[in-house]
N, C-alpha and C. Protein backbone atom coordinates (compact mmCIF):
# COMPACT_ATOMS: atom_id res chain seq x y z
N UNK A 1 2.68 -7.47 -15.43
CA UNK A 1 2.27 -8.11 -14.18
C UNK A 1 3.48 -8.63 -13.42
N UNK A 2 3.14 -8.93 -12.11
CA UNK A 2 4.15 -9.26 -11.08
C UNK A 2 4.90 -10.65 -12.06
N UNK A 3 3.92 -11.54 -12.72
CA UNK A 3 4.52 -12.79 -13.05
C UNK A 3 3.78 -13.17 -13.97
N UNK A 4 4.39 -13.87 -15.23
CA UNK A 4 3.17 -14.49 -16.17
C UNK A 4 2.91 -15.32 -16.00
N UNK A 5 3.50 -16.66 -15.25
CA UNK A 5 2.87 -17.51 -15.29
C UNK A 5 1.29 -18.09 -15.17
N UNK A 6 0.64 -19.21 -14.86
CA UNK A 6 -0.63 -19.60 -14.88
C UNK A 6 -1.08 -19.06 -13.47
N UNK A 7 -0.52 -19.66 -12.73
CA UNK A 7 -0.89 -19.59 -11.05
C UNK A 7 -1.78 -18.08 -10.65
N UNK A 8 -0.68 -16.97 -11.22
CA UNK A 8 -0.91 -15.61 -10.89
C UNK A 8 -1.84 -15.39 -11.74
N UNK A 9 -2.09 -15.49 -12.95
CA UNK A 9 -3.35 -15.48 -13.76
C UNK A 9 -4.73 -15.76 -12.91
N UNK A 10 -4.35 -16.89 -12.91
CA UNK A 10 -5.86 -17.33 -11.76
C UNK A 10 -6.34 -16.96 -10.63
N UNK A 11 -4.75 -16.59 -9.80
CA UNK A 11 -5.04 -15.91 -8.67
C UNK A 11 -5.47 -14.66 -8.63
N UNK A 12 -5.20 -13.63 -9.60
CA UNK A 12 -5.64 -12.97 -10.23
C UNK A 12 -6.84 -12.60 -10.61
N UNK A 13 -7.61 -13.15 -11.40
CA UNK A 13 -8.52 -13.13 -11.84
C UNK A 13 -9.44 -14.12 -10.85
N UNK A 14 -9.01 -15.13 -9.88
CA UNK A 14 -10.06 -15.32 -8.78
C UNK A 14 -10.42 -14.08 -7.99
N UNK A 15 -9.26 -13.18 -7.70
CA UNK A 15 -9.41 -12.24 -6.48
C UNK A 15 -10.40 -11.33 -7.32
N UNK A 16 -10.34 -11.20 -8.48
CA UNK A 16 -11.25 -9.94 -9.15
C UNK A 16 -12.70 -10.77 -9.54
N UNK A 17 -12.59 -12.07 -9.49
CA UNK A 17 -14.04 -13.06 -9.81
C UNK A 17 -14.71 -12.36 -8.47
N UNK A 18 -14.01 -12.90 -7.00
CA UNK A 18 -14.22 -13.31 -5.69
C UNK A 18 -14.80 -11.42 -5.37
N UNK A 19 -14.62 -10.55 -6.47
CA UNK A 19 -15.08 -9.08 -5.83
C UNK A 19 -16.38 -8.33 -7.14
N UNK A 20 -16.37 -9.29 -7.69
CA UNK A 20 -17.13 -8.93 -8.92
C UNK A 20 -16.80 -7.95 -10.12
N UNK A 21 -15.65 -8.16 -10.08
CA UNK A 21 -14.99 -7.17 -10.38
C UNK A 21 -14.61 -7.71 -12.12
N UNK A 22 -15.02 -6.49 -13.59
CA UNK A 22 -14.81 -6.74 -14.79
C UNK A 22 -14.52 -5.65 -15.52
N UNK A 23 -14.60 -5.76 -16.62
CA UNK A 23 -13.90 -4.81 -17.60
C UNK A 23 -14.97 -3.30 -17.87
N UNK A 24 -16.37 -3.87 -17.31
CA UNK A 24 -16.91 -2.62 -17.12
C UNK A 24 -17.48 -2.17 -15.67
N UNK A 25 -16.63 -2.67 -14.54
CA UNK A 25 -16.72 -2.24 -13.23
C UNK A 25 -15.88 -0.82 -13.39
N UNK A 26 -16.33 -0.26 -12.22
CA UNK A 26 -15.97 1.35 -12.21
C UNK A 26 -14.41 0.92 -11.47
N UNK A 27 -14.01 2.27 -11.80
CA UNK A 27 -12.47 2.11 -11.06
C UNK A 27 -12.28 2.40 -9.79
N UNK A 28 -13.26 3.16 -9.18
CA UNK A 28 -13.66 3.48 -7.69
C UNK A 28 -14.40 1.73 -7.41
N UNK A 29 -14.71 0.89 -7.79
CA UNK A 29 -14.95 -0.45 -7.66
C UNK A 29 -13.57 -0.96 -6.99
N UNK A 30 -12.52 -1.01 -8.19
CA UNK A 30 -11.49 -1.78 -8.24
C UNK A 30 -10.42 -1.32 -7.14
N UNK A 31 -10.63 0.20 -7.20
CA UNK A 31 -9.24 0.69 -6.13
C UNK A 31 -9.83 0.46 -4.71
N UNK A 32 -11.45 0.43 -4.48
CA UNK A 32 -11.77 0.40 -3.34
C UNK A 32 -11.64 -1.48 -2.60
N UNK A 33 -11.36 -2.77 -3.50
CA UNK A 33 -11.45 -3.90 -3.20
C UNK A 33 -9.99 -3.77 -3.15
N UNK A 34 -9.07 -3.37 -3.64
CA UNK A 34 -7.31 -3.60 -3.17
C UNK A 34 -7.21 -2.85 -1.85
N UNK A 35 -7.64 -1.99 -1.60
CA UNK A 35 -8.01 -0.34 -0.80
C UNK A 35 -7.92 -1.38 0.94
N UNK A 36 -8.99 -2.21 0.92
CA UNK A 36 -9.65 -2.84 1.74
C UNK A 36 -8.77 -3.97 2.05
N UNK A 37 -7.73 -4.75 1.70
CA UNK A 37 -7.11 -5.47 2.12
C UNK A 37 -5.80 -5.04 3.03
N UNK A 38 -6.14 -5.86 4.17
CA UNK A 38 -5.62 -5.22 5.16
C UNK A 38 -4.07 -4.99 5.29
N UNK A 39 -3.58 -3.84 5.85
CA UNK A 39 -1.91 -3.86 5.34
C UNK A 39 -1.19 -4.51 6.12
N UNK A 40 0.22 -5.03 6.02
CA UNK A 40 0.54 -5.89 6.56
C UNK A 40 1.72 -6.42 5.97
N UNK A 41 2.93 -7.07 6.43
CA UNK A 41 4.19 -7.78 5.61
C UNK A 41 3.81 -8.89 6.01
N UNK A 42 3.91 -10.16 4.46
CA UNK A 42 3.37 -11.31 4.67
C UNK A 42 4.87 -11.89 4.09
N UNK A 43 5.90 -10.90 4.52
CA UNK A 43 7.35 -11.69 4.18
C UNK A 43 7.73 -11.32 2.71
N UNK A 44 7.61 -10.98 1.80
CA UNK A 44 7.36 -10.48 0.61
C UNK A 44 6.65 -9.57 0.16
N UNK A 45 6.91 -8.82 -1.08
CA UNK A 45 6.48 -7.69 -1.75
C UNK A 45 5.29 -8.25 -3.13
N UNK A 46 5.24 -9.13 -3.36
CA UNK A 46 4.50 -9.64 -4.28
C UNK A 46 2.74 -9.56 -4.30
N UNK A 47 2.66 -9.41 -5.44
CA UNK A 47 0.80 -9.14 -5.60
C UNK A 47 0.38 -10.73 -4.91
N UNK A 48 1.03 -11.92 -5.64
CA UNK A 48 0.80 -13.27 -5.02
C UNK A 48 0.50 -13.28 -3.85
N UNK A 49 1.42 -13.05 -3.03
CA UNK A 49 1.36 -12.87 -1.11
C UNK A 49 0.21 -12.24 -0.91
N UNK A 50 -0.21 -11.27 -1.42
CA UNK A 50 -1.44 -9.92 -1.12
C UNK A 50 -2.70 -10.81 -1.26
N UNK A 51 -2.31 -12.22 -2.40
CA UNK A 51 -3.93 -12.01 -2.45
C UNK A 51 -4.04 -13.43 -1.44
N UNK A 52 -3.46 -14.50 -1.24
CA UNK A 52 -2.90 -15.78 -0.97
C UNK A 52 -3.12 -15.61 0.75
N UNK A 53 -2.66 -14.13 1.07
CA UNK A 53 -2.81 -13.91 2.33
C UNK A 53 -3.67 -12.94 2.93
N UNK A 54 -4.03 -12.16 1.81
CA UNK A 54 -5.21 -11.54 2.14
C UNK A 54 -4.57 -9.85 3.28
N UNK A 55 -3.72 -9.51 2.39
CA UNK A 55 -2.39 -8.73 3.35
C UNK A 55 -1.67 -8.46 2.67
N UNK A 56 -1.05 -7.21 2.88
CA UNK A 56 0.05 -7.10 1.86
C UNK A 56 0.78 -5.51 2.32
N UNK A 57 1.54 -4.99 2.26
CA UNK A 57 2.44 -4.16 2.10
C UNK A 57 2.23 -3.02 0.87
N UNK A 58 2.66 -1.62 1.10
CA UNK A 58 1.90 -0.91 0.37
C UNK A 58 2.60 -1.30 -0.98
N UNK A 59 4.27 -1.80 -1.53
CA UNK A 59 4.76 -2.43 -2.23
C UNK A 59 3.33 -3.69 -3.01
N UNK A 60 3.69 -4.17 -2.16
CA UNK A 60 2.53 -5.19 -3.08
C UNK A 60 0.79 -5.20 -3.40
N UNK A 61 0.52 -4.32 -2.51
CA UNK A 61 -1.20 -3.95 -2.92
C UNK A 61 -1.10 -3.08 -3.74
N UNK A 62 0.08 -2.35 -4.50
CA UNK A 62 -0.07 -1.64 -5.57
C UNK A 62 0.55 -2.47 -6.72
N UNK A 63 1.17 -3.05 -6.53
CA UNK A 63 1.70 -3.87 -7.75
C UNK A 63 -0.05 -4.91 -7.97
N UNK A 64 -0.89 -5.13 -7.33
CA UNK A 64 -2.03 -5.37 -7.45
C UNK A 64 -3.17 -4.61 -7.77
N UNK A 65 -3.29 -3.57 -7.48
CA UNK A 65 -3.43 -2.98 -8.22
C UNK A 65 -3.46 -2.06 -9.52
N UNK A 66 -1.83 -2.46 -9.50
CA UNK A 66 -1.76 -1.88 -11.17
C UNK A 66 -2.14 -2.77 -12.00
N UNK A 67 -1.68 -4.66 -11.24
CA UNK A 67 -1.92 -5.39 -12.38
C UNK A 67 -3.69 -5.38 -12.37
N UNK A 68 -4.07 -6.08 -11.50
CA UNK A 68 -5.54 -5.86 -11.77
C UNK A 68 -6.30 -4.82 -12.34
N UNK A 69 -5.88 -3.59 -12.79
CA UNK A 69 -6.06 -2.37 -13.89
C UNK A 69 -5.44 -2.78 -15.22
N UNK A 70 -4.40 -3.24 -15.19
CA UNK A 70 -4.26 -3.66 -16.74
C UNK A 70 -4.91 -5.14 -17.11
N UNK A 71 -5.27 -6.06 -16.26
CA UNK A 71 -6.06 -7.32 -16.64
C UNK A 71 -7.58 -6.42 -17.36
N UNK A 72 -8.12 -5.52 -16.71
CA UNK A 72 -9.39 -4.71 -16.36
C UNK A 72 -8.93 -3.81 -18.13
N UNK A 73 -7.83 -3.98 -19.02
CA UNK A 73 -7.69 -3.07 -20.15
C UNK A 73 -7.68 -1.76 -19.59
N UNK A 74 -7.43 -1.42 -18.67
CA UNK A 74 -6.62 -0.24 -18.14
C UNK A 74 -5.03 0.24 -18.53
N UNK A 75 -4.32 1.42 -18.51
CA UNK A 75 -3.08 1.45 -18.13
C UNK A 75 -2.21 2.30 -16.97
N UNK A 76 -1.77 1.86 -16.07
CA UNK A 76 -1.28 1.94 -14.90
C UNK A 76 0.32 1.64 -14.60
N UNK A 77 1.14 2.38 -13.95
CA UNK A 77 2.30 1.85 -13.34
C UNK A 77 2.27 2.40 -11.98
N UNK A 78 3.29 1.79 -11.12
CA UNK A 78 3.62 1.80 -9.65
C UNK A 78 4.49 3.18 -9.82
N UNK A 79 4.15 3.73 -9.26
CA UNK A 79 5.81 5.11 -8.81
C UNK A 79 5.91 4.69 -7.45
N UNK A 80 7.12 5.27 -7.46
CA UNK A 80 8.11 5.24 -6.22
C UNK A 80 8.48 6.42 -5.26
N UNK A 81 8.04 6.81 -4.33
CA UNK A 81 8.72 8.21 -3.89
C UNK A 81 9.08 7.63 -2.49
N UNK A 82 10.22 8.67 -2.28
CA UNK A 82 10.93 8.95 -0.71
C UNK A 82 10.38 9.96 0.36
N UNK A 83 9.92 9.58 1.31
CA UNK A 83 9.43 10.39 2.55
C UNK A 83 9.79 9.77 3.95
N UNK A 84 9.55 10.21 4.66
CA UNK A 84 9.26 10.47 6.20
C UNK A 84 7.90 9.09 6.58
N UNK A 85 8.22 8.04 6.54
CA UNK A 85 6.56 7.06 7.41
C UNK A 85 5.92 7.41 8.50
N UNK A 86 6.66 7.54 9.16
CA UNK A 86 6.10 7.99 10.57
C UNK A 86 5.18 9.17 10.82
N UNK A 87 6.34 10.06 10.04
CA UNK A 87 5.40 11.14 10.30
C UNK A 87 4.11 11.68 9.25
N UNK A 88 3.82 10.57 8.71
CA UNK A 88 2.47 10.78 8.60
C UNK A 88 1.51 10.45 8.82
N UNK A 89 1.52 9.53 10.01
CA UNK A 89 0.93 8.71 10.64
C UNK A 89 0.56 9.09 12.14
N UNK A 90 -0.80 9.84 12.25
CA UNK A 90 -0.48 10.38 13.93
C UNK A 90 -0.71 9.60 15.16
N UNK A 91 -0.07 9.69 15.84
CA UNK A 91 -0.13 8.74 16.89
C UNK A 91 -1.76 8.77 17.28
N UNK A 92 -2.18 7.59 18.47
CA UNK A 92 -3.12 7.32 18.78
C UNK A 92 -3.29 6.38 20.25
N UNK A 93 -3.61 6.62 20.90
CA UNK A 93 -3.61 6.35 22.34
C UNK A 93 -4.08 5.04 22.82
N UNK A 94 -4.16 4.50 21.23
CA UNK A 94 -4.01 2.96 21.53
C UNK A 94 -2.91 2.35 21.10
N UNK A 95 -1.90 3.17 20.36
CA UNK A 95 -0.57 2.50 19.75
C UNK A 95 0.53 2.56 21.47
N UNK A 96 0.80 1.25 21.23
CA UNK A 96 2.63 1.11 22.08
C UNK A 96 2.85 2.45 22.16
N UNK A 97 3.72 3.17 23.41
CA UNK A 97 4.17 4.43 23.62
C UNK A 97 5.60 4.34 21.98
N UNK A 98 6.28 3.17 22.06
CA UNK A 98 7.13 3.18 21.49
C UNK A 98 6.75 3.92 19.90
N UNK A 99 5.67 3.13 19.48
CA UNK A 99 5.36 3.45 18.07
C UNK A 99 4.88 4.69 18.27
N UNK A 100 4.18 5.16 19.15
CA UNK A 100 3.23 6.97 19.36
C UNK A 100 4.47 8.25 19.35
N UNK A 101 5.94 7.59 19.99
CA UNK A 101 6.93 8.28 20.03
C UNK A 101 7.52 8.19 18.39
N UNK A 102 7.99 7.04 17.68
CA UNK A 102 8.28 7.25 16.50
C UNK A 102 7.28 8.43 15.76
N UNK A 103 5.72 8.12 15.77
CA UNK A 103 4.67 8.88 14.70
C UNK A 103 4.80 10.47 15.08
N UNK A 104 5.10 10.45 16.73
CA UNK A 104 5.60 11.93 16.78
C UNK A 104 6.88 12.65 16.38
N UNK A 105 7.63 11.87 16.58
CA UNK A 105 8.86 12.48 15.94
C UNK A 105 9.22 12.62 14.95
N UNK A 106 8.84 11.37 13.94
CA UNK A 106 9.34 11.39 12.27
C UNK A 106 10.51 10.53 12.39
N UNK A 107 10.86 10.90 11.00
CA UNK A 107 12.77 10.51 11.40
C UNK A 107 12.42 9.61 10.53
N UNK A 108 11.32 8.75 10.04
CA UNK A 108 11.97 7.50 9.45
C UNK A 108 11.77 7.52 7.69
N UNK A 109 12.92 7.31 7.31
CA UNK A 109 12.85 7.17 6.08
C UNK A 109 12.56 6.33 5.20
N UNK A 110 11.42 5.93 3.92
CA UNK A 110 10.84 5.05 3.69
C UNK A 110 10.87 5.24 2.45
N UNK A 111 10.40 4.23 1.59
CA UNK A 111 10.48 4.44 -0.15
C UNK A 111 8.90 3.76 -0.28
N UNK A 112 8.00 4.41 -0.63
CA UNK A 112 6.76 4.29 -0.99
C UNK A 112 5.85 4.12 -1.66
N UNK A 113 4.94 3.38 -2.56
CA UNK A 113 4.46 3.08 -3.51
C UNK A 113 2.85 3.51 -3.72
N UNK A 114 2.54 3.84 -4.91
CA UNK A 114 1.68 3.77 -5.41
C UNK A 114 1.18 3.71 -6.71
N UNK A 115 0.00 3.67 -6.91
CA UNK A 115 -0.55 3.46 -8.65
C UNK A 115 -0.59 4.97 -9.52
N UNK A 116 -0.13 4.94 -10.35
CA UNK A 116 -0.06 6.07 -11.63
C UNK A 116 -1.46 5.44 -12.30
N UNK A 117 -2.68 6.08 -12.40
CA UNK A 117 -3.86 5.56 -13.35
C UNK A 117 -3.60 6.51 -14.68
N UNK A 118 -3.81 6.02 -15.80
CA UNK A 118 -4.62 6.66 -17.01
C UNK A 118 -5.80 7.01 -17.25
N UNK A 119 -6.16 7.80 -16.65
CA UNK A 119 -8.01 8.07 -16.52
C UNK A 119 -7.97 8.70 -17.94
N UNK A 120 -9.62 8.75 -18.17
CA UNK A 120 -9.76 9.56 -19.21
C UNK A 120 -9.29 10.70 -19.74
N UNK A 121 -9.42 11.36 -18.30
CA UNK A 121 -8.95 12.61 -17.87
C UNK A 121 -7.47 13.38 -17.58
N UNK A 122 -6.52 12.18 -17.53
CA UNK A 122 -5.24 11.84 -17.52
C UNK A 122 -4.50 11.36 -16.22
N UNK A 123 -3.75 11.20 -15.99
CA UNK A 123 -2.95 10.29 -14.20
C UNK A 123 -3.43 11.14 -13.58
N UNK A 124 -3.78 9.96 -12.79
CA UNK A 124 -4.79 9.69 -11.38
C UNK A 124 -3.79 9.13 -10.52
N UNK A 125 -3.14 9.66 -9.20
CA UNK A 125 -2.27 8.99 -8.12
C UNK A 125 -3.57 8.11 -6.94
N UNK A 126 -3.04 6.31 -6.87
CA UNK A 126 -4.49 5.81 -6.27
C UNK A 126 -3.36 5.28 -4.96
N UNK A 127 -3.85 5.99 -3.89
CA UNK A 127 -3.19 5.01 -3.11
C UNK A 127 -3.90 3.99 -2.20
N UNK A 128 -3.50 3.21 -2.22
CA UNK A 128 -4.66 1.92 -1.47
C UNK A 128 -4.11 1.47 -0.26
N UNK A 129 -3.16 1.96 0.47
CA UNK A 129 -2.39 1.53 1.52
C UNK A 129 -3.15 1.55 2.73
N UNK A 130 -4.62 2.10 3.02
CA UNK A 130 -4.80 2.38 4.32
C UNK A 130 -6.58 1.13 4.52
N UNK A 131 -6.56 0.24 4.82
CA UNK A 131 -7.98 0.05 4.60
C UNK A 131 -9.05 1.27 6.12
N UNK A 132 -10.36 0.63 5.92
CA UNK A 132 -10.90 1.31 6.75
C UNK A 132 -10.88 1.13 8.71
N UNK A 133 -10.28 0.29 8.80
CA UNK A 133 -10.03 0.29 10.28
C UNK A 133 -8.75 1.12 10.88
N UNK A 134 -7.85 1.06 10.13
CA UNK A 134 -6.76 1.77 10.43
C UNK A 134 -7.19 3.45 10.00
N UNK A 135 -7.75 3.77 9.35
CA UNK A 135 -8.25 4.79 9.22
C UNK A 135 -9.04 5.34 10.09
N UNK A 136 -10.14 4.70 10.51
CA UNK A 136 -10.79 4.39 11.82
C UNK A 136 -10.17 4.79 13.08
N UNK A 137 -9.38 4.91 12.84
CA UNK A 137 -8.40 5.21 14.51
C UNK A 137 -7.34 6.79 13.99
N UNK A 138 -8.01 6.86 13.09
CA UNK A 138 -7.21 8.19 12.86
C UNK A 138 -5.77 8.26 11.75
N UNK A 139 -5.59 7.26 11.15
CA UNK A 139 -4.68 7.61 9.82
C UNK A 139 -4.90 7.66 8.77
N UNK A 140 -4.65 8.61 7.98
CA UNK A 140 -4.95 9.55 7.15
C UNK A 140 -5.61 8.62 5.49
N UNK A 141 -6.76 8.43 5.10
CA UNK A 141 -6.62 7.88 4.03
C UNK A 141 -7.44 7.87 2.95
N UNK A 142 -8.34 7.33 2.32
CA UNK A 142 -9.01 6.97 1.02
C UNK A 142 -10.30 6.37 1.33
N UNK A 143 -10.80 6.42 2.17
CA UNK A 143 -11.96 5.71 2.35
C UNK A 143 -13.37 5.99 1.82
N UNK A 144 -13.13 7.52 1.43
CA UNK A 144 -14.25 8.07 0.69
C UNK A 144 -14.14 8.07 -0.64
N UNK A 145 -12.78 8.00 -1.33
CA UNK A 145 -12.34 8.30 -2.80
C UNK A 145 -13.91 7.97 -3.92
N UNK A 146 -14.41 9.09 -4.61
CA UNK A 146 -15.14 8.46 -5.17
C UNK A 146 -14.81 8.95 -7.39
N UNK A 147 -13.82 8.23 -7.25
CA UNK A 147 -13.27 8.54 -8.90
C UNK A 147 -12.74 10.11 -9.12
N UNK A 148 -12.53 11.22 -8.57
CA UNK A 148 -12.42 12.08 -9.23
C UNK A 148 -11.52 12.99 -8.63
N UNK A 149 -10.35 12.94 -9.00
CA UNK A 149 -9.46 13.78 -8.63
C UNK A 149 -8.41 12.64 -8.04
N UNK A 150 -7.00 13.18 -7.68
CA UNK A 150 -6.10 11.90 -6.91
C UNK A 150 -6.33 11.58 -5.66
N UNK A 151 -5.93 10.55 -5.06
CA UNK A 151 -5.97 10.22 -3.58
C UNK A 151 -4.83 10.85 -2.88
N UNK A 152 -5.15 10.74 -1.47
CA UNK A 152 -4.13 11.21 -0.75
C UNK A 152 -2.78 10.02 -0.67
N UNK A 153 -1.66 10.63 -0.80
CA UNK A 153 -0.92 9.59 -0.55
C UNK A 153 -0.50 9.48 0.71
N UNK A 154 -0.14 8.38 1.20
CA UNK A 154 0.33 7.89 2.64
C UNK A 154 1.32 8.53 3.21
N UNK A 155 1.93 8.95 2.54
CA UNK A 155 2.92 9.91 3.48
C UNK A 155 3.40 11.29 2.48
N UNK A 156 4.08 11.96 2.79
CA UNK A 156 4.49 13.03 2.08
C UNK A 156 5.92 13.03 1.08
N UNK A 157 5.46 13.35 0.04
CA UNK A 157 6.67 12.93 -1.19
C UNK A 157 7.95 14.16 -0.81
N UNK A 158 8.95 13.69 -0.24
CA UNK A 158 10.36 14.21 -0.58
C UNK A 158 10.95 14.55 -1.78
N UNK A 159 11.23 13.09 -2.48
CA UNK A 159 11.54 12.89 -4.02
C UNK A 159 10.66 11.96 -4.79
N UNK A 160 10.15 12.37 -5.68
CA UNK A 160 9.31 11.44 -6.58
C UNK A 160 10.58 10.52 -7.27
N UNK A 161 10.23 9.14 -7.68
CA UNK A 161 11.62 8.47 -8.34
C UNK A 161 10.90 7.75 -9.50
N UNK A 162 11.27 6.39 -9.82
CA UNK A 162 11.10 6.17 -11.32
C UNK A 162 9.79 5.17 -10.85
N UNK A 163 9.30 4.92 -12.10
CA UNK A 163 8.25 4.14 -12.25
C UNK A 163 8.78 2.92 -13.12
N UNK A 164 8.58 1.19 -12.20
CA UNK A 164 9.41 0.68 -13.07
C UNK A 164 8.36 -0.58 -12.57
N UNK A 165 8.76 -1.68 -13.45
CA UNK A 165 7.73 -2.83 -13.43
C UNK A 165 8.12 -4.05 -12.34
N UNK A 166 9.63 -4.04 -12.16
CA UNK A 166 9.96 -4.58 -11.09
C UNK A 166 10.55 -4.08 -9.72
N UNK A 167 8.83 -3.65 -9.16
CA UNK A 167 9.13 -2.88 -7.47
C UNK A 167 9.88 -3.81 -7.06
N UNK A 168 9.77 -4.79 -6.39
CA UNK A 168 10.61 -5.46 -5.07
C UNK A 168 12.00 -5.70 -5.41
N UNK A 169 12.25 -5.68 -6.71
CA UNK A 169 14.04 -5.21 -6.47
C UNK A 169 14.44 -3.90 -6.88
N UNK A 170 13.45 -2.99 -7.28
CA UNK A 170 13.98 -1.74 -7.24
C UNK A 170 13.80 -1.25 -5.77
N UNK A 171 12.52 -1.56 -4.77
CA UNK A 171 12.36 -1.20 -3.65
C UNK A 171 13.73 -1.43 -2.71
N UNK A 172 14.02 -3.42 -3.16
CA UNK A 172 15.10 -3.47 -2.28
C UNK A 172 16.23 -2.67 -2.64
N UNK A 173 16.45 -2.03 -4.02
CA UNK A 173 18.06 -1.75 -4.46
C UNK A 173 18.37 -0.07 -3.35
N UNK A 174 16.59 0.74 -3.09
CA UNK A 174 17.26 1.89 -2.49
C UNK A 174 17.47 1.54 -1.23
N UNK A 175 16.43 0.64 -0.36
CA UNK A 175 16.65 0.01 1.00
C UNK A 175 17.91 0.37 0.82
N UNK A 176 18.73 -0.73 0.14
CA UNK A 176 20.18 -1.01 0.24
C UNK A 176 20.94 0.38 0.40
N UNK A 177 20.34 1.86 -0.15
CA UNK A 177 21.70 2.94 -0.06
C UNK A 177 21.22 3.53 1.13
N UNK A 178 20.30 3.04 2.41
CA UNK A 178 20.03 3.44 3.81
C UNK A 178 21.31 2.94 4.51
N UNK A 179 21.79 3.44 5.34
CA UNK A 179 22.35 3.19 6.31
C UNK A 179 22.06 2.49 7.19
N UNK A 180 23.08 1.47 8.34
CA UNK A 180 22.79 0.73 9.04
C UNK A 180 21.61 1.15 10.15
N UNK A 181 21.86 2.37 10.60
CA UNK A 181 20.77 2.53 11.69
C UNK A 181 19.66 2.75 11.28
N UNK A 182 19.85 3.84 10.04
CA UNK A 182 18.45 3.87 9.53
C UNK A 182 17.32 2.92 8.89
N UNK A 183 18.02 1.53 8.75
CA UNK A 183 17.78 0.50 8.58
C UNK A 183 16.80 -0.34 9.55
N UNK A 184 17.44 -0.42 10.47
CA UNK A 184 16.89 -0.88 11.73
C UNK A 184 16.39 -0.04 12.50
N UNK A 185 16.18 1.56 12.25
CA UNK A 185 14.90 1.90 13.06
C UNK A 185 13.65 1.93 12.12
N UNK A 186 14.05 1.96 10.75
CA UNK A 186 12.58 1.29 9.90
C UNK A 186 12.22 0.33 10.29
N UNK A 187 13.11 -0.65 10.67
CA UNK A 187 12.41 -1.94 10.63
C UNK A 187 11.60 -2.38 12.12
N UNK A 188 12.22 -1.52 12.99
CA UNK A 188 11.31 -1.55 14.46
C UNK A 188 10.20 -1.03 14.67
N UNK A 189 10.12 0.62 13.46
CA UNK A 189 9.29 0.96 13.53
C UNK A 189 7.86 0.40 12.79
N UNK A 190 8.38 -0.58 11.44
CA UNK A 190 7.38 -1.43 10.76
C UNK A 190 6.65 -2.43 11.42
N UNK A 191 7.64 -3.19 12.01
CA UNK A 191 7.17 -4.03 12.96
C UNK A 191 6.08 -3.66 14.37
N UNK A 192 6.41 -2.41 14.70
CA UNK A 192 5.02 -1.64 15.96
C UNK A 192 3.91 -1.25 15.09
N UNK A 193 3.84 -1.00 13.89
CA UNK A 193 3.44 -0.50 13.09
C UNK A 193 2.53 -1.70 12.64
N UNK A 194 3.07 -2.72 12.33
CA UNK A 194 2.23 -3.70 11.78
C UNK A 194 1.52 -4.52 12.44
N UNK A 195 2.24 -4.61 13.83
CA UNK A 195 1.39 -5.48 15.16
C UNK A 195 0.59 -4.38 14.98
N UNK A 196 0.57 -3.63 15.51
CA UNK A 196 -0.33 -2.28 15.68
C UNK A 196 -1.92 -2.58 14.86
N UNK A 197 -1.52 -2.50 13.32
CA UNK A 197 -2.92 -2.70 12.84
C UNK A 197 -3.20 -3.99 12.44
N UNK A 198 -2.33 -5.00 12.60
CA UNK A 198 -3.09 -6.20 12.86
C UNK A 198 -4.22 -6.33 14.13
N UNK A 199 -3.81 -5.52 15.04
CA UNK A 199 -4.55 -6.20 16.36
C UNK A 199 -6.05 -5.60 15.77
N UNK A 200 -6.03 -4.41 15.14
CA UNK A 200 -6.92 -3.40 15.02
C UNK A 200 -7.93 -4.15 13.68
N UNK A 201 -7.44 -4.84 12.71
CA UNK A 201 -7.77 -5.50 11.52
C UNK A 201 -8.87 -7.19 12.61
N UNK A 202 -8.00 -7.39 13.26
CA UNK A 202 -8.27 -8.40 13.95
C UNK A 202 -9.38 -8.32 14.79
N UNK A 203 -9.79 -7.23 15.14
CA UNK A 203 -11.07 -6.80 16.09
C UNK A 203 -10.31 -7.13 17.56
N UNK A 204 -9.51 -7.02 18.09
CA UNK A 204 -8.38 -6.46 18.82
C UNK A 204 -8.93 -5.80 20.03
N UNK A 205 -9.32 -5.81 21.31
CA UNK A 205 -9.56 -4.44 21.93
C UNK A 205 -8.32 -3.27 21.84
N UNK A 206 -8.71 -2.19 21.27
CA UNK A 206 -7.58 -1.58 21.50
C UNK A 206 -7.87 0.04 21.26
N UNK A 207 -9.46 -0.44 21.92
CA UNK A 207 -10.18 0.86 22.05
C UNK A 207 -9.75 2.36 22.92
């Protein structure tokens, strides 16, 4: 888990009380209540932030989801892969021209997360990054997943990388081998990106 202490325990196990969620809830249960929290940077990568704020980053709604699969006697880890954000994301004629121009062009390079499941059946890729409003407007996601087979992932895998228990400093360590520009057009583009489906999470006109 993100942390052993008590706090995260509880918070933890409130967020899975607060969804009804137990050791013999289905796993299409569990991926669909992380699934649903709306995406978003609440300043941190942590499962804590995700649940505290009700928001989270695809970094931390999977580190919540893995842990909430192993609280659940599941076994799960986060992988890591490198792609393109933008361009898997198609523009939409309610996004800023700015952000509709990034989703058309591509270009941005991102390090991406999701859950490795142990199904019966063997790994299951769950990605929970998209809830249903943002989907709603046309980006690509999971809203139907019903247990069987992998999910789509959020963007398209370049390089698959390691699977390790502490994302937010392995996330930050590749950040770090981006380059300055490429740096800061992720981060402009996150930021249109995240106003973007806040307004939309928010009930927003932005019909």
């Amino acid at each position: 888990m993100t942390g052993t202490n008590d706090q995260y325990t509880r918070l933890l196990t409130g967020f899975l009380d607060r969804h009804g969620l137990h050791e013999n809830s289905s796993m299409v249960e569990v991926y669909h209540a992380v699934r649903n929290i709306p995406y978003g940077r609440v300043g941190g990568r942590s499962a804590e932030a995700v649940i505290e704020h009700n928001m989270g980053s695809c970094s931390g709604k999977h580190i919540l989801l893995r842990d909430a699969l192993r609280h659940l006697k599941q076994s799960a880890d986060v992988e890591t892969v490198r792609g393109d954000f933008a361009a898997a994301i198609p523009p939409h004629s309610t996004m800023p021209e700015a952000l509709q121009a990034y989703c058309r062009d591509g270009g941005i390079t991102d390090f991406h997360n999701y859950v490795v499941w142990q199904s019966p059946d063997g790994e299951v890729k769950l990605d929970a990054t998209w809830s249903d409003k943002p989907i709603a407007k046309g980006i690509p996601g999971n809203r139907d997943w019903n247990g069987i087979g992998d999910t789509r992932v959020a963007l398209e895998p370049e390089n698959v990388l390691d699977r390790v228990e502490e994302v937010p400093s392995y996330k930050a360590f590749l950040l770090g081998q981006l380059g300055k520009d490429q740096i800061l057009e992720r981060e402009r583009f996150l930021n249109l990106l995240t106003n973007w489906v806040a307004t939309i999470e928010s009930g927003g006109d932005v019909s």
